[in-house]
PDB file of N, CA and C in Angstrom:
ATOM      1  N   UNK A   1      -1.257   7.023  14.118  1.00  0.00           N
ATOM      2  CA  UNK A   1      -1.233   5.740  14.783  1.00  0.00           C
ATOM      3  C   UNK A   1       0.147   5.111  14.596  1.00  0.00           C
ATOM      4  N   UNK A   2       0.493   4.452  15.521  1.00  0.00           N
ATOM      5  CA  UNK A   2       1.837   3.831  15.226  1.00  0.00           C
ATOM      6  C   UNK A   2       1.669   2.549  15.348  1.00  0.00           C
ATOM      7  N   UNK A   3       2.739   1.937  15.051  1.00  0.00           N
ATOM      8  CA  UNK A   3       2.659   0.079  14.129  1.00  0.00           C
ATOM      9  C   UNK A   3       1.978  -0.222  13.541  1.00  0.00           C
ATOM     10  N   UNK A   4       1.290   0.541  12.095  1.00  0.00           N
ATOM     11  CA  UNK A   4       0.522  -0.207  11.360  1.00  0.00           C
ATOM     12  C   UNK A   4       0.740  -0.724  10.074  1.00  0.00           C
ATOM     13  N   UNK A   5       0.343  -2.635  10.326  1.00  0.00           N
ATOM     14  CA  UNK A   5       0.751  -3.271   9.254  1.00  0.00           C
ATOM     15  C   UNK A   5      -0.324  -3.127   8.010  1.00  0.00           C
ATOM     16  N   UNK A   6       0.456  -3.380   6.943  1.00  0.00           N
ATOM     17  CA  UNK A   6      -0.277  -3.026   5.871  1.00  0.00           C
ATOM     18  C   UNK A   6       0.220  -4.208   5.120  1.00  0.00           C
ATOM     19  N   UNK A   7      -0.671  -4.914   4.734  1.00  0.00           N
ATOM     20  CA  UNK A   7      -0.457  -5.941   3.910  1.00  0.00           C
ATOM     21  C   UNK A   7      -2.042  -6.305   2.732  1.00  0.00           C
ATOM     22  N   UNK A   8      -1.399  -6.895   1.616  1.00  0.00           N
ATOM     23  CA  UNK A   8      -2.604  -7.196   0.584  1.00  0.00           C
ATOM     24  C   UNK A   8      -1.966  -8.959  -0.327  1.00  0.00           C
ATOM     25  N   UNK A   9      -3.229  -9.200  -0.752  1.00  0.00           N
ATOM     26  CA  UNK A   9      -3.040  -9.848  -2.011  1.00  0.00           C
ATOM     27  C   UNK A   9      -3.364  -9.584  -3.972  1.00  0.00           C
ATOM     28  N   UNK A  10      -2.880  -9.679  -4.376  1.00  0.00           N
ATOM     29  CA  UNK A  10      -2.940  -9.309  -6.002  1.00  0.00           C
ATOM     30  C   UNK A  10      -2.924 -10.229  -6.595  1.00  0.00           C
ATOM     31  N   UNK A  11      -4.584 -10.057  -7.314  1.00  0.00           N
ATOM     32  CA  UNK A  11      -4.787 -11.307  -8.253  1.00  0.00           C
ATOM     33  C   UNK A  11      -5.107 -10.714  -9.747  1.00  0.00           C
ATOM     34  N   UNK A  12      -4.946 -11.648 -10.948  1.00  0.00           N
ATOM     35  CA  UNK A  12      -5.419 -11.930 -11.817  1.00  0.00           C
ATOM     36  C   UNK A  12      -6.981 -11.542 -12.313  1.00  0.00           C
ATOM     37  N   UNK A  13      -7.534 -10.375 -12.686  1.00  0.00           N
ATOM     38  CA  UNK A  13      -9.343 -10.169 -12.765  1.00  0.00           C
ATOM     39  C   UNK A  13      -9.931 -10.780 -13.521  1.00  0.00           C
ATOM     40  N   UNK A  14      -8.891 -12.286 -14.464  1.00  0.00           N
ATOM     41  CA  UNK A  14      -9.118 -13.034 -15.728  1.00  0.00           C
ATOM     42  C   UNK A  14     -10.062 -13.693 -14.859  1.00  0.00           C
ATOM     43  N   UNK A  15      -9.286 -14.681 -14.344  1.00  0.00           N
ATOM     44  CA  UNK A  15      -8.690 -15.802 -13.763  1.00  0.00           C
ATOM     45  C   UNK A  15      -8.609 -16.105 -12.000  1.00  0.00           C
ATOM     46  N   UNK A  16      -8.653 -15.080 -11.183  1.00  0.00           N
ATOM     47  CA  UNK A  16      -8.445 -14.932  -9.503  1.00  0.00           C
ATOM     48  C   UNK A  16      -7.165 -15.867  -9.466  1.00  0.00           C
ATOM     49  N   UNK A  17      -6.159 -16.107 -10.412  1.00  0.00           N
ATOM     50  CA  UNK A  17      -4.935 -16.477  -9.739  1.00  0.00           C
ATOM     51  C   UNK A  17      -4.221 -15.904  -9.133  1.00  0.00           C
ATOM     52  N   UNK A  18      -3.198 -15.677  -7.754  1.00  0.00           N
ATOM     53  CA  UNK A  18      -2.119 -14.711  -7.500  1.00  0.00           C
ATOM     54  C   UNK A  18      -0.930 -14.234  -8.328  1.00  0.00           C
ATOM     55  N   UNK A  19      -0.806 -12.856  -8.283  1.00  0.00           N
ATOM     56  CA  UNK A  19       0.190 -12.097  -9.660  1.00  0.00           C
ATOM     57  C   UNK A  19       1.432 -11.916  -8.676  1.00  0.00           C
ATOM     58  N   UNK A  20       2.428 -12.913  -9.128  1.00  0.00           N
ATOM     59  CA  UNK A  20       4.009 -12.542  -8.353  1.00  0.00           C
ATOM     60  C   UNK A  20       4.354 -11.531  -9.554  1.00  0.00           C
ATOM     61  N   UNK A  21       5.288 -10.911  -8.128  1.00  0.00           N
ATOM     62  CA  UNK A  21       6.255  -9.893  -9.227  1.00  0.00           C
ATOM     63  C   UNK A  21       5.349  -8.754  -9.434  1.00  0.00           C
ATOM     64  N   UNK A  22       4.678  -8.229  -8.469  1.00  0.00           N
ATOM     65  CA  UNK A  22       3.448  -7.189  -8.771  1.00  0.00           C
ATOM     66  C   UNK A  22       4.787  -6.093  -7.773  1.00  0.00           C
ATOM     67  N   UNK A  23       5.210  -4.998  -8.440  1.00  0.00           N
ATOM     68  CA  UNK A  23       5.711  -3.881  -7.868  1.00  0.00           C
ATOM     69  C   UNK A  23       4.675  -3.052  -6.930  1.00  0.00           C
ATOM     70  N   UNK A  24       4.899  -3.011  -5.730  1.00  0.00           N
ATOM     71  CA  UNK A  24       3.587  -2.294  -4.884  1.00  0.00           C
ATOM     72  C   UNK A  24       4.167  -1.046  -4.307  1.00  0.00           C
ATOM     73  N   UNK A  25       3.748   0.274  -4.271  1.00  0.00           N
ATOM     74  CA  UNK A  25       4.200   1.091  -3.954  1.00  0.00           C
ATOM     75  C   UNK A  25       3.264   1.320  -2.940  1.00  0.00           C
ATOM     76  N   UNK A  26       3.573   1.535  -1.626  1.00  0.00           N
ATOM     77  CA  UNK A  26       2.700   2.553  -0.664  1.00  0.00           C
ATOM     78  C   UNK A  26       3.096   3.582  -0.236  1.00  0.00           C
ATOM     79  N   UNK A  27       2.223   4.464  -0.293  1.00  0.00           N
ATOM     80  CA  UNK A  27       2.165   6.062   0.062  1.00  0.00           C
ATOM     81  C   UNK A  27       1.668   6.047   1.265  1.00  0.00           C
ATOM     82  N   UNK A  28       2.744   6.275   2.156  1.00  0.00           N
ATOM     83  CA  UNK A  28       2.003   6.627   3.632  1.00  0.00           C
ATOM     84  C   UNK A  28       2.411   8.018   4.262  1.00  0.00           C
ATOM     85  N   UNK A  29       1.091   8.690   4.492  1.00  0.00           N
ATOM     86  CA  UNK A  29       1.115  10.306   5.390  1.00  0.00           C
ATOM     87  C   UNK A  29       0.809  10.087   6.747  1.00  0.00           C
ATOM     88  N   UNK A  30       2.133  11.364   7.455  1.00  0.00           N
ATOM     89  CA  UNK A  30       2.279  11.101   8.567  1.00  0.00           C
ATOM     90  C   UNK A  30       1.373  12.360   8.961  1.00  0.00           C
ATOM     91  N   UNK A  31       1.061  12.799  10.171  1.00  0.00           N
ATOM     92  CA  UNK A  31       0.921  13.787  10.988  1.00  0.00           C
ATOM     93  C   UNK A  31       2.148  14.850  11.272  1.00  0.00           C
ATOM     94  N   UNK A  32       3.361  13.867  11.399  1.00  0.00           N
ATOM     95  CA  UNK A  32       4.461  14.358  11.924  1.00  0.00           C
ATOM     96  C   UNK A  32       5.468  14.546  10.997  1.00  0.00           C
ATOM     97  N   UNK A  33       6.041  15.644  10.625  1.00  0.00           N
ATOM     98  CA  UNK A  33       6.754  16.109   9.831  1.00  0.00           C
ATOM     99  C   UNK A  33       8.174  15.135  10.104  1.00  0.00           C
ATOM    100  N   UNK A  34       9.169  15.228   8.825  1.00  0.00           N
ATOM    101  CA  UNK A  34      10.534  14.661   8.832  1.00  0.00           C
ATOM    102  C   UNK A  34      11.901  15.253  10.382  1.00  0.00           C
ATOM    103  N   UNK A  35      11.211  16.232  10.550  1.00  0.00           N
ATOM    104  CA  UNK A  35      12.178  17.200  11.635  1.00  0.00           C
ATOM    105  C   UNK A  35      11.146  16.804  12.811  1.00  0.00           C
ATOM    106  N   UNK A  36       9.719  16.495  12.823  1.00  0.00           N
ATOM    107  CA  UNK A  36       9.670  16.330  14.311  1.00  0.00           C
ATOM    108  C   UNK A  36       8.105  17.092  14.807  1.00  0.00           C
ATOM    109  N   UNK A  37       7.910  18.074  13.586  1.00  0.00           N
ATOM    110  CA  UNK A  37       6.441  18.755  14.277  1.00  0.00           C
ATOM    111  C   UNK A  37       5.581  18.328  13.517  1.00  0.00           C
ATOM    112  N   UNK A  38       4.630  18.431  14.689  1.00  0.00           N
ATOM    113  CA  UNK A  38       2.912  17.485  14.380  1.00  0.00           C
ATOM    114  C   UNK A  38       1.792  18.022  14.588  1.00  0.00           C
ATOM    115  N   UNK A  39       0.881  18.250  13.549  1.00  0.00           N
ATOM    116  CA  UNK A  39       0.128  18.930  13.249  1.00  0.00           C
ATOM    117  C   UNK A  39      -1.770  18.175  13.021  1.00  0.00           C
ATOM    118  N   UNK A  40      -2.113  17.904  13.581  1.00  0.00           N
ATOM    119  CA  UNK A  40      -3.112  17.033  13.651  1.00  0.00           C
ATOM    120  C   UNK A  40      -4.297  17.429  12.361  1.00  0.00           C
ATOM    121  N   UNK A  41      -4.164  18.333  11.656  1.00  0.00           N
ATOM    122  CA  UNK A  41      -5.062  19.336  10.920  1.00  0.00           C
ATOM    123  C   UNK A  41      -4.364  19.104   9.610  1.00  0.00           C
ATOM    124  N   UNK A  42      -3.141  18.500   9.343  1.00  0.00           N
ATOM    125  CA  UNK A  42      -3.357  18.027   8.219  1.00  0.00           C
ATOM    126  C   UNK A  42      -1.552  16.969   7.972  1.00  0.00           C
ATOM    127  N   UNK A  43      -1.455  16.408   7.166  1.00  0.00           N
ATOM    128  CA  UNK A  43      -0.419  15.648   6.761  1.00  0.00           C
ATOM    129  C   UNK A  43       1.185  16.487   6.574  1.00  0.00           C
ATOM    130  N   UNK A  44       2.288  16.258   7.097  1.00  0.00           N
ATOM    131  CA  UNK A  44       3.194  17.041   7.291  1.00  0.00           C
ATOM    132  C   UNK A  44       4.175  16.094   6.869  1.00  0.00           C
ATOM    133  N   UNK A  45       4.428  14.871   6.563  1.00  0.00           N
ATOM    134  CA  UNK A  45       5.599  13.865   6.338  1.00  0.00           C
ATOM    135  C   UNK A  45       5.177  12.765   5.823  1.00  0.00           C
ATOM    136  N   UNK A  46       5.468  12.271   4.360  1.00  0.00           N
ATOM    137  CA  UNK A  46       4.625  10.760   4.155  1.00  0.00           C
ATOM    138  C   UNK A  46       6.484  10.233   3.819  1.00  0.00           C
ATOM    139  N   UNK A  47       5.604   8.782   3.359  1.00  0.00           N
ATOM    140  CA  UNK A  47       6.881   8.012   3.283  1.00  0.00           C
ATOM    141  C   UNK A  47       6.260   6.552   1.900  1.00  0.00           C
ATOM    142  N   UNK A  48       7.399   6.665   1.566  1.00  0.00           N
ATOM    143  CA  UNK A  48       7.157   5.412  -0.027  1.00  0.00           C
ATOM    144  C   UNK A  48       7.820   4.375  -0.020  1.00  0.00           C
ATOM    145  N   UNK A  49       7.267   3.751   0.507  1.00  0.00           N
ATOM    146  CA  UNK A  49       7.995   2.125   0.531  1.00  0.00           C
ATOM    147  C   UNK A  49       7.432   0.918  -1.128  1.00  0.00           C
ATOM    148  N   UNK A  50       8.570   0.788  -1.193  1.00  0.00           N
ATOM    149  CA  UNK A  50       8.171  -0.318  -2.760  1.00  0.00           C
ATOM    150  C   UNK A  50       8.599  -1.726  -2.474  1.00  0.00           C
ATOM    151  N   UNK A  51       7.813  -2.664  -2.510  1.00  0.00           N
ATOM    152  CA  UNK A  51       7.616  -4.129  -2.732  1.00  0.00           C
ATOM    153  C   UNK A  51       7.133  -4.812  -3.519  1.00  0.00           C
ATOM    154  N   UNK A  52       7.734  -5.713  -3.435  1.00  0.00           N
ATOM    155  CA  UNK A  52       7.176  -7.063  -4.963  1.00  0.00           C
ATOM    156  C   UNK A  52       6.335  -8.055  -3.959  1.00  0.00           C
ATOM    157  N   UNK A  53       5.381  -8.525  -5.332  1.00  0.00           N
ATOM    158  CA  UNK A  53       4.246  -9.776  -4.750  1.00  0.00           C
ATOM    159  C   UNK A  53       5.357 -10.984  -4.238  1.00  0.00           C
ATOM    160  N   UNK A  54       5.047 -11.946  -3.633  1.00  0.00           N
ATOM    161  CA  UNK A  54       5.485 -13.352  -3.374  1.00  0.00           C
ATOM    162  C   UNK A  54       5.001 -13.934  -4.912  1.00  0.00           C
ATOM    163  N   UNK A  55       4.731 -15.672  -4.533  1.00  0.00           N
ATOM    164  CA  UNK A  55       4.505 -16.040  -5.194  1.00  0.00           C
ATOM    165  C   UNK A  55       2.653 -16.300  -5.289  1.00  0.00           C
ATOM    166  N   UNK A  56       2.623 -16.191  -4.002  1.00  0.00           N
ATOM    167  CA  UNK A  56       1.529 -16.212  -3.630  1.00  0.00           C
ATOM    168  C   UNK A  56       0.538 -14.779  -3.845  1.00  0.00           C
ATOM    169  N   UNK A  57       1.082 -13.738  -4.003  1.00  0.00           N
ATOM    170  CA  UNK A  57       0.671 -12.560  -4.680  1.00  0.00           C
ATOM    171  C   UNK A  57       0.499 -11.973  -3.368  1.00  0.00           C
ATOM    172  N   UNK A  58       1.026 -11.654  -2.460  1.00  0.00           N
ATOM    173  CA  UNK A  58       1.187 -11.619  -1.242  1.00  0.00           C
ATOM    174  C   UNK A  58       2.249 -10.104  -0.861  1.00  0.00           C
ATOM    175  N   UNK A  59       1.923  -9.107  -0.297  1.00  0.00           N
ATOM    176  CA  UNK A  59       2.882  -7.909   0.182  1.00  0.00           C
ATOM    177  C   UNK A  59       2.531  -7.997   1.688  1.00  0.00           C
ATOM    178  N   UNK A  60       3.807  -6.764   2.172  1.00  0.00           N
ATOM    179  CA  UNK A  60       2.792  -6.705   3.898  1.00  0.00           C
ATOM    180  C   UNK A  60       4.167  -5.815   4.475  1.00  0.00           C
ATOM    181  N   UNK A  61       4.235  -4.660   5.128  1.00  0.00           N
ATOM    182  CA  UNK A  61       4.773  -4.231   5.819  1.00  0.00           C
ATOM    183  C   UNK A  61       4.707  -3.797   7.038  1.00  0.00           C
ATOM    184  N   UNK A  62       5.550  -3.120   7.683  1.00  0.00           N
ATOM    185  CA  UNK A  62       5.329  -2.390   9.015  1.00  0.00           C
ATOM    186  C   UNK A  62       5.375  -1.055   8.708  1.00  0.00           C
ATOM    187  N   UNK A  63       4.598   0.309   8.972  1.00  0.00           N
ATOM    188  CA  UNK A  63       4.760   1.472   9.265  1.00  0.00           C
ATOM    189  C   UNK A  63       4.757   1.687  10.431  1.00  0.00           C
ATOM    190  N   UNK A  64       6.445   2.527  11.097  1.00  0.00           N
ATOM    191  CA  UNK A  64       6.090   2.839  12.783  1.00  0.00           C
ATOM    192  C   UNK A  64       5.147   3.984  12.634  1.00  0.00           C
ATOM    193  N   UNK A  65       5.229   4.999  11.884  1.00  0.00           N
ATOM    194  CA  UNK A  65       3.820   6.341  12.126  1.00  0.00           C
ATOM    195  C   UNK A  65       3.019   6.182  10.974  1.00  0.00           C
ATOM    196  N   UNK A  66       1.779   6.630  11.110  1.00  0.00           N
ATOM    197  CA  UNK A  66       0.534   6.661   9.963  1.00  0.00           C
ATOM    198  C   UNK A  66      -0.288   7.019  10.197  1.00  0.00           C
ATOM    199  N   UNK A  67      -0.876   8.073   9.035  1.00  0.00           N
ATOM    200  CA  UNK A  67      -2.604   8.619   9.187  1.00  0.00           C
ATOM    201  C   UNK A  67      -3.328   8.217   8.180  1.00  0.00           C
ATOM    202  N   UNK A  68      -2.752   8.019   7.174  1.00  0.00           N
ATOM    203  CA  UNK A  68      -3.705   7.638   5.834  1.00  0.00           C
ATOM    204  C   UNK A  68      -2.454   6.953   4.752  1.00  0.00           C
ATOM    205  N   UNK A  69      -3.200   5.705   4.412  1.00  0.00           N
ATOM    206  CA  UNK A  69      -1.823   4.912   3.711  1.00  0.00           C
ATOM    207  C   UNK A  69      -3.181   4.698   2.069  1.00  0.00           C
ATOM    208  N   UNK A  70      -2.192   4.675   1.389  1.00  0.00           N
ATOM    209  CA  UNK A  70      -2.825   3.974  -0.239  1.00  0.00           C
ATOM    210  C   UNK A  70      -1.757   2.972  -1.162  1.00  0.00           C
ATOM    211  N   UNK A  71      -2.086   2.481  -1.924  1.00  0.00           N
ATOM    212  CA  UNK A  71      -1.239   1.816  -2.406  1.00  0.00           C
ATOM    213  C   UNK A  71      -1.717   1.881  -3.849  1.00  0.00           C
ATOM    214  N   UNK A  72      -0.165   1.548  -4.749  1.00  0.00           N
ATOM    215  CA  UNK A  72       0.061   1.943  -6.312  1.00  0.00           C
ATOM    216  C   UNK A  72       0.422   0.331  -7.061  1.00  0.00           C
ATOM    217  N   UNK A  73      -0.700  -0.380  -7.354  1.00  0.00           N
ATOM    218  CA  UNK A  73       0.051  -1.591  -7.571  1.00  0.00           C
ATOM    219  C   UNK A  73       0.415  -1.734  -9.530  1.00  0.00           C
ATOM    220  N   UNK A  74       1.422  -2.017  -9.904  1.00  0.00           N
ATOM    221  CA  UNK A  74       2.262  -2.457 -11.405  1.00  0.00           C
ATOM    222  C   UNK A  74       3.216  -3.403 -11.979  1.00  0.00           C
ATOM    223  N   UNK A  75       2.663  -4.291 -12.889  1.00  0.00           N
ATOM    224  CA  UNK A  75       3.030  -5.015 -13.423  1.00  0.00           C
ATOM    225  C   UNK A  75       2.817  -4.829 -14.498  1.00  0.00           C
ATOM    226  N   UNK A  76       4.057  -5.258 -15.356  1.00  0.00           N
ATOM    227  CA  UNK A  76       4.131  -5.425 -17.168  1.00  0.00           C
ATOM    228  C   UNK A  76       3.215  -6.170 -17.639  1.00  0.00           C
ATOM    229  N   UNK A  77       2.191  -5.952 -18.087  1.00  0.00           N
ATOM    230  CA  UNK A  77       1.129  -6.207 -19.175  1.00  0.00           C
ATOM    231  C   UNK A  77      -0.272  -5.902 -18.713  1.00  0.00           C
ATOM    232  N   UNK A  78      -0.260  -5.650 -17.258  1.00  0.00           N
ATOM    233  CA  UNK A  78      -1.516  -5.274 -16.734  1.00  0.00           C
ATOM    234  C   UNK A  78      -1.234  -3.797 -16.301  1.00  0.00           C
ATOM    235  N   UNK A  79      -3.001  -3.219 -16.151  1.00  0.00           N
ATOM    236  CA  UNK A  79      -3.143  -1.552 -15.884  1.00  0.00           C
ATOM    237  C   UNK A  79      -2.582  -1.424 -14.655  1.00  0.00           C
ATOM    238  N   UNK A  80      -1.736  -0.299 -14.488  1.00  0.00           N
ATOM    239  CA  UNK A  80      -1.217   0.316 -13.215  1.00  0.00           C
ATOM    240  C   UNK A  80      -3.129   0.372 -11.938  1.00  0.00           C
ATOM    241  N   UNK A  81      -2.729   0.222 -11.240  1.00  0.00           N
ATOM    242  CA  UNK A  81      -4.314  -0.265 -10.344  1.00  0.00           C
ATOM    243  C   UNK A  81      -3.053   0.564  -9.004  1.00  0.00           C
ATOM    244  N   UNK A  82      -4.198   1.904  -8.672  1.00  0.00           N
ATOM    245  CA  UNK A  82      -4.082   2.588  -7.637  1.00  0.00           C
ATOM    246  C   UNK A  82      -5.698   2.137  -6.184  1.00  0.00           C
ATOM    247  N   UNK A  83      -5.154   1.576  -5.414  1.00  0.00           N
ATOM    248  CA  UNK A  83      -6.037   1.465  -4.395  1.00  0.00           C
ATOM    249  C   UNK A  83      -6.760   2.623  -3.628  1.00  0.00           C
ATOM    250  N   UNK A  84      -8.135   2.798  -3.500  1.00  0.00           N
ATOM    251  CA  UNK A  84      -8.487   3.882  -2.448  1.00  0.00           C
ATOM    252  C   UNK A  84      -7.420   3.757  -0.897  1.00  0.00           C
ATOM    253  N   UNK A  85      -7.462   5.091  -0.647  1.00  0.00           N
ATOM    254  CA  UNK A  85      -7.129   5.223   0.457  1.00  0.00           C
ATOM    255  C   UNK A  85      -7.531   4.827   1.685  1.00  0.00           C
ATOM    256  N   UNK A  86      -7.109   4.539   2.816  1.00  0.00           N
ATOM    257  CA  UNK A  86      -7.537   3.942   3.798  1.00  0.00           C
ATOM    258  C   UNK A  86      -6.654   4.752   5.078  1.00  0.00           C
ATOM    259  N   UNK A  87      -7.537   5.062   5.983  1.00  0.00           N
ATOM    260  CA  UNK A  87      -7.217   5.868   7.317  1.00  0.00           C
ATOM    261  C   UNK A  87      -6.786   4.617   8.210  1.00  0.00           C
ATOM    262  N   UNK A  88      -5.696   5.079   8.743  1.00  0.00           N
ATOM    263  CA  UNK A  88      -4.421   4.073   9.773  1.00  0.00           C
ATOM    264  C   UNK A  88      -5.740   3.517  10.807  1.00  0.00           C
ATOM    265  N   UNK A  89      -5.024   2.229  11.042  1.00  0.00           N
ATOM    266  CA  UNK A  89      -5.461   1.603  12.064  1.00  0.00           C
ATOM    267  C   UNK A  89      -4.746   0.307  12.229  1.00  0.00           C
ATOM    268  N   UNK A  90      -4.733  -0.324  13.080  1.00  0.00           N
ATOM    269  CA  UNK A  90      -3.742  -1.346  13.964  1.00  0.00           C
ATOM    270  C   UNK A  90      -3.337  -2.320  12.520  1.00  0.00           C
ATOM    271  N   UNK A  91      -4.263  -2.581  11.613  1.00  0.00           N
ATOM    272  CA  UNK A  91      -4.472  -3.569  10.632  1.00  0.00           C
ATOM    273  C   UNK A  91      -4.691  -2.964   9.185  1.00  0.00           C
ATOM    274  N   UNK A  92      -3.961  -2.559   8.179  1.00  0.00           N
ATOM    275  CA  UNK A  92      -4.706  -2.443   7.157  1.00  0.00           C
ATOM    276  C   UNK A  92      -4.913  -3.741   5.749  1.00  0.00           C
ATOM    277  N   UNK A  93      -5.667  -3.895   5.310  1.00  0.00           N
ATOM    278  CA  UNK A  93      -5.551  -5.325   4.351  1.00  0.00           C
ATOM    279  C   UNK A  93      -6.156  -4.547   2.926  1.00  0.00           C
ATOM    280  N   UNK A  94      -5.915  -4.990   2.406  1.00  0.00           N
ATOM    281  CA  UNK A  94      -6.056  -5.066  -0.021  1.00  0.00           C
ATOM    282  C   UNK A  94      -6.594  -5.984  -0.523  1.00  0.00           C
ATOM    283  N   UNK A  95      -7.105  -6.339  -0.900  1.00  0.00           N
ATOM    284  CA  UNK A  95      -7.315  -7.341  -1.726  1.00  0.00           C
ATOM    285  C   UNK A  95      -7.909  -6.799  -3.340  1.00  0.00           C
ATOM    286  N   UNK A  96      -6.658  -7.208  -4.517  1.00  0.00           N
ATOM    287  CA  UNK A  96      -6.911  -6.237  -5.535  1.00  0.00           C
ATOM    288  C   UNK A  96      -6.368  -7.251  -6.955  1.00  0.00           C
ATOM    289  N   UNK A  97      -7.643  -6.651  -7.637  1.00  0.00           N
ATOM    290  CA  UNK A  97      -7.532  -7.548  -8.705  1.00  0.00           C
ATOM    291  C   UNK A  97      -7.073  -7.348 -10.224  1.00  0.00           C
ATOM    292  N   UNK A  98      -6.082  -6.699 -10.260  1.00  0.00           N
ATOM    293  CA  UNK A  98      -5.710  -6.079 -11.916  1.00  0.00           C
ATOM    294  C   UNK A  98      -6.257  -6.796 -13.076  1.00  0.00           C
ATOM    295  N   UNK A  99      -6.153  -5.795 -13.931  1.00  0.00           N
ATOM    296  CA  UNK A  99      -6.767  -6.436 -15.337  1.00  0.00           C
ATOM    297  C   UNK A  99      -5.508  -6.202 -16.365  1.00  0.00           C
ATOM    298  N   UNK A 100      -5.606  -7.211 -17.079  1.00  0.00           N
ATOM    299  CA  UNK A 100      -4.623  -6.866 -18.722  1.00  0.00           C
ATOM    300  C   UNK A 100      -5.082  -5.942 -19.292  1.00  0.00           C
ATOM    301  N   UNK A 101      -3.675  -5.007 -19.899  1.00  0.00           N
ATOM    302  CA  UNK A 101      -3.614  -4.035 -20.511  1.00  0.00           C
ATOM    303  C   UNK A 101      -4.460  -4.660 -22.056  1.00  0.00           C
TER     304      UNK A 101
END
């Protein structure tokens, strides 16, 4: 699928406050390899984009290609919190709540 935004919020699992400064990594697999061939039968090219929370605990990007995106969220004093995966579509959203280490 192409243009799909991917955006989340990251809260606090104390408390439900928003966690700025949350390092977010997404893992996104393409269909279509780095050179150009596309293979519908399985993943041939992903791509790793890294972002920080707002203040508002807030991420969100654009992917132009995507078949299946996940996300790696980390911050200093709380557990590294890996999101299930989610299959592309026009919209993807997170909503994820870390806990202290």
């Amino acid at each position: 699928m192409e243009n799909v935004k991917v955006e989340g919020h990251v809260f606090d699992s104390n408390n439900s406050l928003p966690l700025n400064n949350v390092k977010v990594t997404i893992i996104n697999e393409r269909y279509k390899s780095d050179n150009g061939h596309i293979n519908y039968d399985e993943y041939l090219g992903n791509d790793k984009i890294e972002l920080i929370t707002n203040d508002q605990g807030y991420y969100n990007t654009i992917l132009r290609k995507s078949a299946y995106v996940y996300v790696i969220l980390q911050k200093e004093g709380y557990k590294t919190y890996e999101e299930k995966g989610k299959y592309a579509k026009k919209l993807i959203v997170f909503k994820t709540y870390m806990n202290v280490k």
